[in-house]
PDB file of N, CA and C in Angstrom:
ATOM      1  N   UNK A   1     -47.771  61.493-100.559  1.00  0.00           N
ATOM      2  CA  UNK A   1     -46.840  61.104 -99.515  1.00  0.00           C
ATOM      3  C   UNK A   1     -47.434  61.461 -98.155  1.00  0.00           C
ATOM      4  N   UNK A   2     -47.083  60.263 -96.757  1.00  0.00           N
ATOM      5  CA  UNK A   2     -47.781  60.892 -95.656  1.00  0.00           C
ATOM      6  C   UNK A   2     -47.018  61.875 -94.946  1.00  0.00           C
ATOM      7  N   UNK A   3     -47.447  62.672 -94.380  1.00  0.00           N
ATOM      8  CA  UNK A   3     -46.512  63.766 -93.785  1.00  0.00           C
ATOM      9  C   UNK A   3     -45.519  63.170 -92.569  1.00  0.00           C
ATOM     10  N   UNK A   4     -44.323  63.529 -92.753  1.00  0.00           N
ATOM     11  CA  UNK A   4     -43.181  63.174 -92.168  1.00  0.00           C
ATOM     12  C   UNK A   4     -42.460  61.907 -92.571  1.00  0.00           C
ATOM     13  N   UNK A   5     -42.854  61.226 -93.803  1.00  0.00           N
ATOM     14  CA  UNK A   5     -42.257  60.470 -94.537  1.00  0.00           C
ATOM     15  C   UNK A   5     -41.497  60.763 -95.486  1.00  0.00           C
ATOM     16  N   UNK A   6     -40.345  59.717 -95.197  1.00  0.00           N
ATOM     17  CA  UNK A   6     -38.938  60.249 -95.759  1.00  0.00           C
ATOM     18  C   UNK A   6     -39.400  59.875 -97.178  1.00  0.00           C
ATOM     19  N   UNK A   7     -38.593  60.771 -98.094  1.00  0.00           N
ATOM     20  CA  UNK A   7     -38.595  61.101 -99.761  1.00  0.00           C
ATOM     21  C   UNK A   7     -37.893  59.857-100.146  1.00  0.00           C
ATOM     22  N   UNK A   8     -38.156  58.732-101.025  1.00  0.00           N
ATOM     23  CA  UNK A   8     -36.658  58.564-100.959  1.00  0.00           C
ATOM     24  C   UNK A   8     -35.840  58.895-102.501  1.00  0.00           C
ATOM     25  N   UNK A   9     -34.621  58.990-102.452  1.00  0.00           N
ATOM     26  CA  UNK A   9     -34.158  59.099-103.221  1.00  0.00           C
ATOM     27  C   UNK A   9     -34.020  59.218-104.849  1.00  0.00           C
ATOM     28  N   UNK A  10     -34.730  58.275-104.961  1.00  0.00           N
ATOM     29  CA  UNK A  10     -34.942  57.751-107.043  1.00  0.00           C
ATOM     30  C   UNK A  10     -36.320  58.679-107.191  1.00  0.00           C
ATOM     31  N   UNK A  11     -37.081  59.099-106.248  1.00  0.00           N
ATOM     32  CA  UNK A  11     -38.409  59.903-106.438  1.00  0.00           C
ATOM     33  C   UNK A  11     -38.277  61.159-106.332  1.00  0.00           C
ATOM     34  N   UNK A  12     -37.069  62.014-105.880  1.00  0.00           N
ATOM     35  CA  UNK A  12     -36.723  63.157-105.633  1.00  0.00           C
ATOM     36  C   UNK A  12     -35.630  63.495-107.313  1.00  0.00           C
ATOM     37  N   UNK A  13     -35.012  62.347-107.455  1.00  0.00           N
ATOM     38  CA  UNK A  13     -33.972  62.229-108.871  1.00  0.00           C
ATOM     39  C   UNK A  13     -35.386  62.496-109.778  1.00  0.00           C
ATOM     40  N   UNK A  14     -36.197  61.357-110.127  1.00  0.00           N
ATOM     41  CA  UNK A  14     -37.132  61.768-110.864  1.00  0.00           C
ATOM     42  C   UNK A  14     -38.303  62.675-111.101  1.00  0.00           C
ATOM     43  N   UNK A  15     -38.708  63.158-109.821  1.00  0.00           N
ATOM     44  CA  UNK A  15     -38.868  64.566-109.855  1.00  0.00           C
ATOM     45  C   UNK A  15     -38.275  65.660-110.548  1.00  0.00           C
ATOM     46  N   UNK A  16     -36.847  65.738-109.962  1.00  0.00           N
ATOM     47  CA  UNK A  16     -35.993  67.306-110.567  1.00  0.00           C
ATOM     48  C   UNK A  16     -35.829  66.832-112.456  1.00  0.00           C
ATOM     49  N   UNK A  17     -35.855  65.463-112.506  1.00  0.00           N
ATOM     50  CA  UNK A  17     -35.246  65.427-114.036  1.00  0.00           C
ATOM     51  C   UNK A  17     -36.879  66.173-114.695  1.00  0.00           C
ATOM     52  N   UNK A  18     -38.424  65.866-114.112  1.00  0.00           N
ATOM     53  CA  UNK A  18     -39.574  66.399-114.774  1.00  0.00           C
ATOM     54  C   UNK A  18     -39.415  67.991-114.549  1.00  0.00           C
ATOM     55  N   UNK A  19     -38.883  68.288-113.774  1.00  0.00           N
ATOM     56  CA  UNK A  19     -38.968  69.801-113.374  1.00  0.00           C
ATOM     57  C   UNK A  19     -37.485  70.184-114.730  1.00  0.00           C
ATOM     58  N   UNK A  20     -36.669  69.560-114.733  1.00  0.00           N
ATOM     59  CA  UNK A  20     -36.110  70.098-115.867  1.00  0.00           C
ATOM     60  C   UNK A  20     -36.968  70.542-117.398  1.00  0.00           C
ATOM     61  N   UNK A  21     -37.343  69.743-117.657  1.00  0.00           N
ATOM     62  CA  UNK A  21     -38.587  69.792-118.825  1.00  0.00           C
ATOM     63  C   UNK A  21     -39.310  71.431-119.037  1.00  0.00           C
ATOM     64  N   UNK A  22     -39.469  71.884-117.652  1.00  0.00           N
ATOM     65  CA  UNK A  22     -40.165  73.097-117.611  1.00  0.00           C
ATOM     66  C   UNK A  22     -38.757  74.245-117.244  1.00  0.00           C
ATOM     67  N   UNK A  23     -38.118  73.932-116.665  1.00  0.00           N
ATOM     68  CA  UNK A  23     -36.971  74.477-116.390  1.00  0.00           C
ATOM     69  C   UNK A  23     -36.054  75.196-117.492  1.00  0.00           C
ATOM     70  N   UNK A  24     -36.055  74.160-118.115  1.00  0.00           N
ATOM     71  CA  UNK A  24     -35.140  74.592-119.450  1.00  0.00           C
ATOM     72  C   UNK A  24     -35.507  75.429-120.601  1.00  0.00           C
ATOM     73  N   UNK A  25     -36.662  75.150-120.914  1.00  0.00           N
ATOM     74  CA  UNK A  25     -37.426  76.278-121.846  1.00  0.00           C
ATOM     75  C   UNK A  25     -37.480  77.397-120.800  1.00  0.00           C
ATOM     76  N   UNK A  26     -37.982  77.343-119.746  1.00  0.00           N
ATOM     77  CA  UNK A  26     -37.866  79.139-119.134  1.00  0.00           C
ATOM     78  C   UNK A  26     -36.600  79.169-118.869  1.00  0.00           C
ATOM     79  N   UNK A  27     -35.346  78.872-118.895  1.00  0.00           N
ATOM     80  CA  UNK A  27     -34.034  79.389-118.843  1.00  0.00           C
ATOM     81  C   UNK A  27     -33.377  80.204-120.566  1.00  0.00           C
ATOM     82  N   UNK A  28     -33.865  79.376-121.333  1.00  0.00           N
ATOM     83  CA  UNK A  28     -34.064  79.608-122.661  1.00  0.00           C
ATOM     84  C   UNK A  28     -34.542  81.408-122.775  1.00  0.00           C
ATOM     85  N   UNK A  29     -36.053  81.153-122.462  1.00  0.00           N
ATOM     86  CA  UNK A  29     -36.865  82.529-122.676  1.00  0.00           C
ATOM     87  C   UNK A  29     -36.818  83.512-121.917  1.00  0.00           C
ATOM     88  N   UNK A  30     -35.697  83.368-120.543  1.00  0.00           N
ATOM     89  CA  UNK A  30     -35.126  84.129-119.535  1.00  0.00           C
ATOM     90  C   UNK A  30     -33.731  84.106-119.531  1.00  0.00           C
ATOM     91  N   UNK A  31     -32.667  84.527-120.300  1.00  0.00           N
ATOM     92  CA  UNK A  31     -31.265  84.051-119.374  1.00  0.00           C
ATOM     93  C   UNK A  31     -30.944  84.857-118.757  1.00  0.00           C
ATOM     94  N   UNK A  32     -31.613  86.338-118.307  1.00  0.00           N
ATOM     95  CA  UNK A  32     -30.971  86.972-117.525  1.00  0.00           C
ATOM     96  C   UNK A  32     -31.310  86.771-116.307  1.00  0.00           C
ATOM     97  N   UNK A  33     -32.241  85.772-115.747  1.00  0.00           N
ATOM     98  CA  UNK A  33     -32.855  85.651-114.920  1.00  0.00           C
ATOM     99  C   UNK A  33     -31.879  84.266-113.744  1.00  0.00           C
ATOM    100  N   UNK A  34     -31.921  84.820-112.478  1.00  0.00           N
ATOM    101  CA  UNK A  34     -31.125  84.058-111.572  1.00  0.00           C
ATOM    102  C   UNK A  34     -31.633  82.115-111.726  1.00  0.00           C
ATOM    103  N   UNK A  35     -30.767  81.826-111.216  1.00  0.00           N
ATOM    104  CA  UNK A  35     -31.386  80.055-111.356  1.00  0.00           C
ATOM    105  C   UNK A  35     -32.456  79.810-110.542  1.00  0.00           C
ATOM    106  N   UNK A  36     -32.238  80.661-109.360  1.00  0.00           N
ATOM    107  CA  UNK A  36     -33.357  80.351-107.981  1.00  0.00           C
ATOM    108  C   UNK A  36     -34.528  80.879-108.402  1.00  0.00           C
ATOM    109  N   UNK A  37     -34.939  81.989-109.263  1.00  0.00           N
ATOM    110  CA  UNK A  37     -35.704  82.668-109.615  1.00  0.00           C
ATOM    111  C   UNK A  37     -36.280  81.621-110.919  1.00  0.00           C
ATOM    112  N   UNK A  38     -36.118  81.126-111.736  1.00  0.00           N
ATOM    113  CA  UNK A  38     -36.015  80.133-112.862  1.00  0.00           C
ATOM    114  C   UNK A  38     -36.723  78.689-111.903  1.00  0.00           C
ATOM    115  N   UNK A  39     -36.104  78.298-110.625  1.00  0.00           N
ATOM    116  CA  UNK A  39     -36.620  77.316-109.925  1.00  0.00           C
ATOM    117  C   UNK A  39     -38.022  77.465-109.485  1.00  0.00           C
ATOM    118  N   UNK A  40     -37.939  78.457-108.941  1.00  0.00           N
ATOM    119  CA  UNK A  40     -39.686  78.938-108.212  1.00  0.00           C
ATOM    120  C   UNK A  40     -40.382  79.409-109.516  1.00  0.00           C
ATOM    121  N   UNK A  41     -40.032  80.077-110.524  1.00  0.00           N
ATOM    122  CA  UNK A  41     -41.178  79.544-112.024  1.00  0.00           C
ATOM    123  C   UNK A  41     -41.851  78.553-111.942  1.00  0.00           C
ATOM    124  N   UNK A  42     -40.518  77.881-112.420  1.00  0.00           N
ATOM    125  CA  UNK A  42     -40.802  76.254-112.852  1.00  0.00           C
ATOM    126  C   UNK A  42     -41.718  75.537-112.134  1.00  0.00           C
ATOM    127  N   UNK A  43     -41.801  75.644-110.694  1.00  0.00           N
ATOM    128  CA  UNK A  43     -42.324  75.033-109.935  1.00  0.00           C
ATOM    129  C   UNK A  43     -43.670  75.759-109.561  1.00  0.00           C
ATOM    130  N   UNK A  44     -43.887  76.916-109.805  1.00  0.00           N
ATOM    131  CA  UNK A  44     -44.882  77.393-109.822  1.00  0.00           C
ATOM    132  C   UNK A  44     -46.154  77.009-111.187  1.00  0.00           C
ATOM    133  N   UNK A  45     -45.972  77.176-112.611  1.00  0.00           N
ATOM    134  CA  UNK A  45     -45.866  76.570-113.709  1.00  0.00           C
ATOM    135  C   UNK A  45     -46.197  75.037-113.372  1.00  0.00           C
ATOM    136  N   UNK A  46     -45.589  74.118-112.615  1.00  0.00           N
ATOM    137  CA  UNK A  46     -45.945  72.240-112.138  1.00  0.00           C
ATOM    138  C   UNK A  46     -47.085  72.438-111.534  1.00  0.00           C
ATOM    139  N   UNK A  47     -46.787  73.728-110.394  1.00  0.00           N
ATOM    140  CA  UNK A  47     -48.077  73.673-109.277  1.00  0.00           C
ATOM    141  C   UNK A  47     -49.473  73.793-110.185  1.00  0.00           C
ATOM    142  N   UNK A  48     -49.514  74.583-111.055  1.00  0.00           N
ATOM    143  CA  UNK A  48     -50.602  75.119-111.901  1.00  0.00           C
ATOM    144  C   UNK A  48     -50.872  74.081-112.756  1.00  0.00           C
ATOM    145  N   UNK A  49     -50.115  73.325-113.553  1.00  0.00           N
ATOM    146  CA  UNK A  49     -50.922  72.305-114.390  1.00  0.00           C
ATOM    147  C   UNK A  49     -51.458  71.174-113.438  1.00  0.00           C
ATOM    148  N   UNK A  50     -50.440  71.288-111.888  1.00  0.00           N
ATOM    149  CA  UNK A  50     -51.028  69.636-111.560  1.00  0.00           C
ATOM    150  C   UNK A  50     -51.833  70.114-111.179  1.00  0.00           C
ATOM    151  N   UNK A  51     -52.644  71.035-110.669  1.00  0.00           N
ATOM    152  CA  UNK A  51     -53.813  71.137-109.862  1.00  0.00           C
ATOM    153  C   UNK A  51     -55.020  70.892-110.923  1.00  0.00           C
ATOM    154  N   UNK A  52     -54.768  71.682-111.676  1.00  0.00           N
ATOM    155  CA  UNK A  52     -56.142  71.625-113.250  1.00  0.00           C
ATOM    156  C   UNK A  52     -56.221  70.223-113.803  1.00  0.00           C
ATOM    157  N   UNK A  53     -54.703  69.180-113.538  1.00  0.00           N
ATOM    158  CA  UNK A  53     -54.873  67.846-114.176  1.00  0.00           C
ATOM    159  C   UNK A  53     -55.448  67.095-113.110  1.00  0.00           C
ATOM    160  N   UNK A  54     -54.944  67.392-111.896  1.00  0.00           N
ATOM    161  CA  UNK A  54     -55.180  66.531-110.540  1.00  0.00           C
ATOM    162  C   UNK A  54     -56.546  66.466-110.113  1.00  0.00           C
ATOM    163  N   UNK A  55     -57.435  68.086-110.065  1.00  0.00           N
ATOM    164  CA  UNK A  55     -58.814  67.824-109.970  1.00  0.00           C
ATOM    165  C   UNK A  55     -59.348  67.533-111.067  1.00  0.00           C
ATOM    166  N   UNK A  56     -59.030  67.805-112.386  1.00  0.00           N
ATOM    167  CA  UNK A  56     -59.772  67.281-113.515  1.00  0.00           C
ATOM    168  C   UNK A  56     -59.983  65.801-113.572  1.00  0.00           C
ATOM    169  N   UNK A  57     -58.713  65.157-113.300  1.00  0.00           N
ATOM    170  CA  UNK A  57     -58.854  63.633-113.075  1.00  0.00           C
ATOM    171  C   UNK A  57     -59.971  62.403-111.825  1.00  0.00           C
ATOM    172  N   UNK A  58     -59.843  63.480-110.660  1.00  0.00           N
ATOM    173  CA  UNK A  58     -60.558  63.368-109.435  1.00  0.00           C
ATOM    174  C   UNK A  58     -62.260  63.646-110.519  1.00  0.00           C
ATOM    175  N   UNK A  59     -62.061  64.661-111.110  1.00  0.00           N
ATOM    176  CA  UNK A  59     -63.593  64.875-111.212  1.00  0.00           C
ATOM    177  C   UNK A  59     -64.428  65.781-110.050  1.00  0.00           C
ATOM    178  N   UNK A  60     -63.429  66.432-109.766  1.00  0.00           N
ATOM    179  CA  UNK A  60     -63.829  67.192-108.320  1.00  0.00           C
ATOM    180  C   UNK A  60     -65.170  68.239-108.487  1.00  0.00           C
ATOM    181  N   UNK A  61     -65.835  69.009-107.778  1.00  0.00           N
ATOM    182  CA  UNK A  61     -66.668  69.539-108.341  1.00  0.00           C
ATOM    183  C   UNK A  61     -66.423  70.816-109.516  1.00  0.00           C
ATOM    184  N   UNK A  62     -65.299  71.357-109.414  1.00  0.00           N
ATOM    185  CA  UNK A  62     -64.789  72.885-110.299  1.00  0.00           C
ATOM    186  C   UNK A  62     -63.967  71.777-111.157  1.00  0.00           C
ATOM    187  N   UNK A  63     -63.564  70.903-111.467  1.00  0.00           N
ATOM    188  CA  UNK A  63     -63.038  70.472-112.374  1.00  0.00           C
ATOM    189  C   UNK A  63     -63.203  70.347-113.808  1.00  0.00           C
ATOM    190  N   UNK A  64     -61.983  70.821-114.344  1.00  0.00           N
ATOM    191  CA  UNK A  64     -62.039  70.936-115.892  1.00  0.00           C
ATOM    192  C   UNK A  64     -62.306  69.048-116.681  1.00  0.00           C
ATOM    193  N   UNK A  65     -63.396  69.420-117.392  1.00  0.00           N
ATOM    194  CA  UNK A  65     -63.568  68.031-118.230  1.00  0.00           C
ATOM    195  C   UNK A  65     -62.366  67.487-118.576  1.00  0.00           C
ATOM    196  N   UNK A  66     -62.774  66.062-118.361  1.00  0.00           N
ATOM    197  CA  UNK A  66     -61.208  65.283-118.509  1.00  0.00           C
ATOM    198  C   UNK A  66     -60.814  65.557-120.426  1.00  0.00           C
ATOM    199  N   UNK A  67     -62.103  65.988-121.479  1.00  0.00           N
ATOM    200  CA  UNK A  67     -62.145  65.561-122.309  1.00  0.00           C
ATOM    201  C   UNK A  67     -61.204  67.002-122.901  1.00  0.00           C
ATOM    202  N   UNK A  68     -61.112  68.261-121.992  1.00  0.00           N
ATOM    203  CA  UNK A  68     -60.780  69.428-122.079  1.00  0.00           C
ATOM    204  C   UNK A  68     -59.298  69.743-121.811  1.00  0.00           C
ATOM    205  N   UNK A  69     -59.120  68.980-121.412  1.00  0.00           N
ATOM    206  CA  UNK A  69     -58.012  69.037-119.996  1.00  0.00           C
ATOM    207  C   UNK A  69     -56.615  69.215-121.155  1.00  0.00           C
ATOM    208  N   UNK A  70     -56.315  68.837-122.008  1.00  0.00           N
ATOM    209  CA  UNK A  70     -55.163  68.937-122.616  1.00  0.00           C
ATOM    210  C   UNK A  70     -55.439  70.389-123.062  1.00  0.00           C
ATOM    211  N   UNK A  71     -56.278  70.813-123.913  1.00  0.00           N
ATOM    212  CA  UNK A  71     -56.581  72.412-124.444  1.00  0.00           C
ATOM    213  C   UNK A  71     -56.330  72.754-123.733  1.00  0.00           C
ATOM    214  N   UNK A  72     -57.184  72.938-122.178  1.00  0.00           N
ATOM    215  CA  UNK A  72     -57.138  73.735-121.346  1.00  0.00           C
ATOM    216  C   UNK A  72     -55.777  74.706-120.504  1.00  0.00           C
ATOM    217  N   UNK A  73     -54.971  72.851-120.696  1.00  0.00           N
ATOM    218  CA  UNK A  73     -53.462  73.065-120.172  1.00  0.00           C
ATOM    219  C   UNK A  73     -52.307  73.775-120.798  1.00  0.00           C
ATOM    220  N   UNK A  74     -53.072  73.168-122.353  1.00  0.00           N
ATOM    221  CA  UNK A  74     -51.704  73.985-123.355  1.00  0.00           C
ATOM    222  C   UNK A  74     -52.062  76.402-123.054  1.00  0.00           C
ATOM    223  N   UNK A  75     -53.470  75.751-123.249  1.00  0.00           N
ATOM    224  CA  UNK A  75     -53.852  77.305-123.093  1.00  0.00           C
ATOM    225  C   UNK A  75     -53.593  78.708-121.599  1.00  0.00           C
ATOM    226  N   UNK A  76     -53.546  77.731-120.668  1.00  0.00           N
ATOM    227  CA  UNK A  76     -53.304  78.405-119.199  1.00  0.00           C
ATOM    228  C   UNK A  76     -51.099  78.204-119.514  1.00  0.00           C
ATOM    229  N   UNK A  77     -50.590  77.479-119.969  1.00  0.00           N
ATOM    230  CA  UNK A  77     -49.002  77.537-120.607  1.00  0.00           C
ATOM    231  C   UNK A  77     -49.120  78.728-121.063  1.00  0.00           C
ATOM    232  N   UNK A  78     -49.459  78.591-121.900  1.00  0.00           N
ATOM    233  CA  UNK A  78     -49.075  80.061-123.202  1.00  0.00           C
ATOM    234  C   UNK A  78     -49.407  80.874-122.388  1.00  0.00           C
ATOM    235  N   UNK A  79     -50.594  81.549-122.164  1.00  0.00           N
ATOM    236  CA  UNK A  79     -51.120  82.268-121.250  1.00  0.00           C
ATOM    237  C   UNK A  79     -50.147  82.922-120.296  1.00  0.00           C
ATOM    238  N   UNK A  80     -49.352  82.024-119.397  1.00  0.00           N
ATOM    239  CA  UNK A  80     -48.132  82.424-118.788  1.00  0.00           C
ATOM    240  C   UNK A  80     -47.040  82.674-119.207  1.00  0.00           C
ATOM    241  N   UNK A  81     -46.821  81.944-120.364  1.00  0.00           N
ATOM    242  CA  UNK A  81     -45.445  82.199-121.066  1.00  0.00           C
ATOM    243  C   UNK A  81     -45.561  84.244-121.792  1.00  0.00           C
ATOM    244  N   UNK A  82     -46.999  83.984-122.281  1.00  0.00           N
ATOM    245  CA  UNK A  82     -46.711  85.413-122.922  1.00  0.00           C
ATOM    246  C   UNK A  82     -46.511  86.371-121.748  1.00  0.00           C
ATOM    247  N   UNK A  83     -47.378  86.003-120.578  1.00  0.00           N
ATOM    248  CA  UNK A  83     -47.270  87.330-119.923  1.00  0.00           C
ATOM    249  C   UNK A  83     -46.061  87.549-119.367  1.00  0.00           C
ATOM    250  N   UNK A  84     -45.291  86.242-119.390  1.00  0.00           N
ATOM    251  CA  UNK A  84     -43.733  86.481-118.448  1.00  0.00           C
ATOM    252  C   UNK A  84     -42.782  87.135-119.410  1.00  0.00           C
ATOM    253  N   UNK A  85     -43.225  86.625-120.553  1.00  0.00           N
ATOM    254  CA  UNK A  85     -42.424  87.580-121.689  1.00  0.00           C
ATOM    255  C   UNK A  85     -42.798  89.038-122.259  1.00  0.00           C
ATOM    256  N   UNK A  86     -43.842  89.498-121.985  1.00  0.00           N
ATOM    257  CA  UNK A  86     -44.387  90.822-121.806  1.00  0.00           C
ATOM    258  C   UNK A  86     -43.203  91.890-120.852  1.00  0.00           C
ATOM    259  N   UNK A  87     -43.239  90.997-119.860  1.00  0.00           N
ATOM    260  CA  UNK A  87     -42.490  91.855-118.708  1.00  0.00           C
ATOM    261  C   UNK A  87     -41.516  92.825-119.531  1.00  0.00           C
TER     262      UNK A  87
END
């Protein structure tokens, strides 16, 4: 998106419904945990796979092989899931 261009609507709906996806399993493996706190996970968790899928796809120079890229993703998941459940 270019900066200062308006969102529109059906792209912001379909956004939050993908952020549910991640949302809901960490509400699951957290319920004592506030919603706002559950939001900035979640979205932290999006930030982290899109970047590893986003340059992997680009082919950027640190980029994970496209041929890797699913392992890689399931493995940096878990990875976070255990340590948030460690806590």
């Amino acid at each position: 998106m270019e900066v200062g261009r308006e969102i529109p609507d059906w792209a912001i709906s379909e956004q939050m419904a993908l952020f549910g996806h991640i949302y809901r399993p960490l509400a699951a493996l957290f319920p004592t945990r506030a919603p706002e706190q559950l939001s900035v996970t979640a979205r932290s968790l999006f930030s982290a796979v899109h970047g590893i899928v986003a340059l992997g796809l680009e082919q950027k120079l640190i980029a994970v092989p496209i041929d890797a890229l699913r392992s890689e993703v399931a493995i940096i998941v878990h990875a976070m899931v255990v340590g948030l459940t460690a806590k």
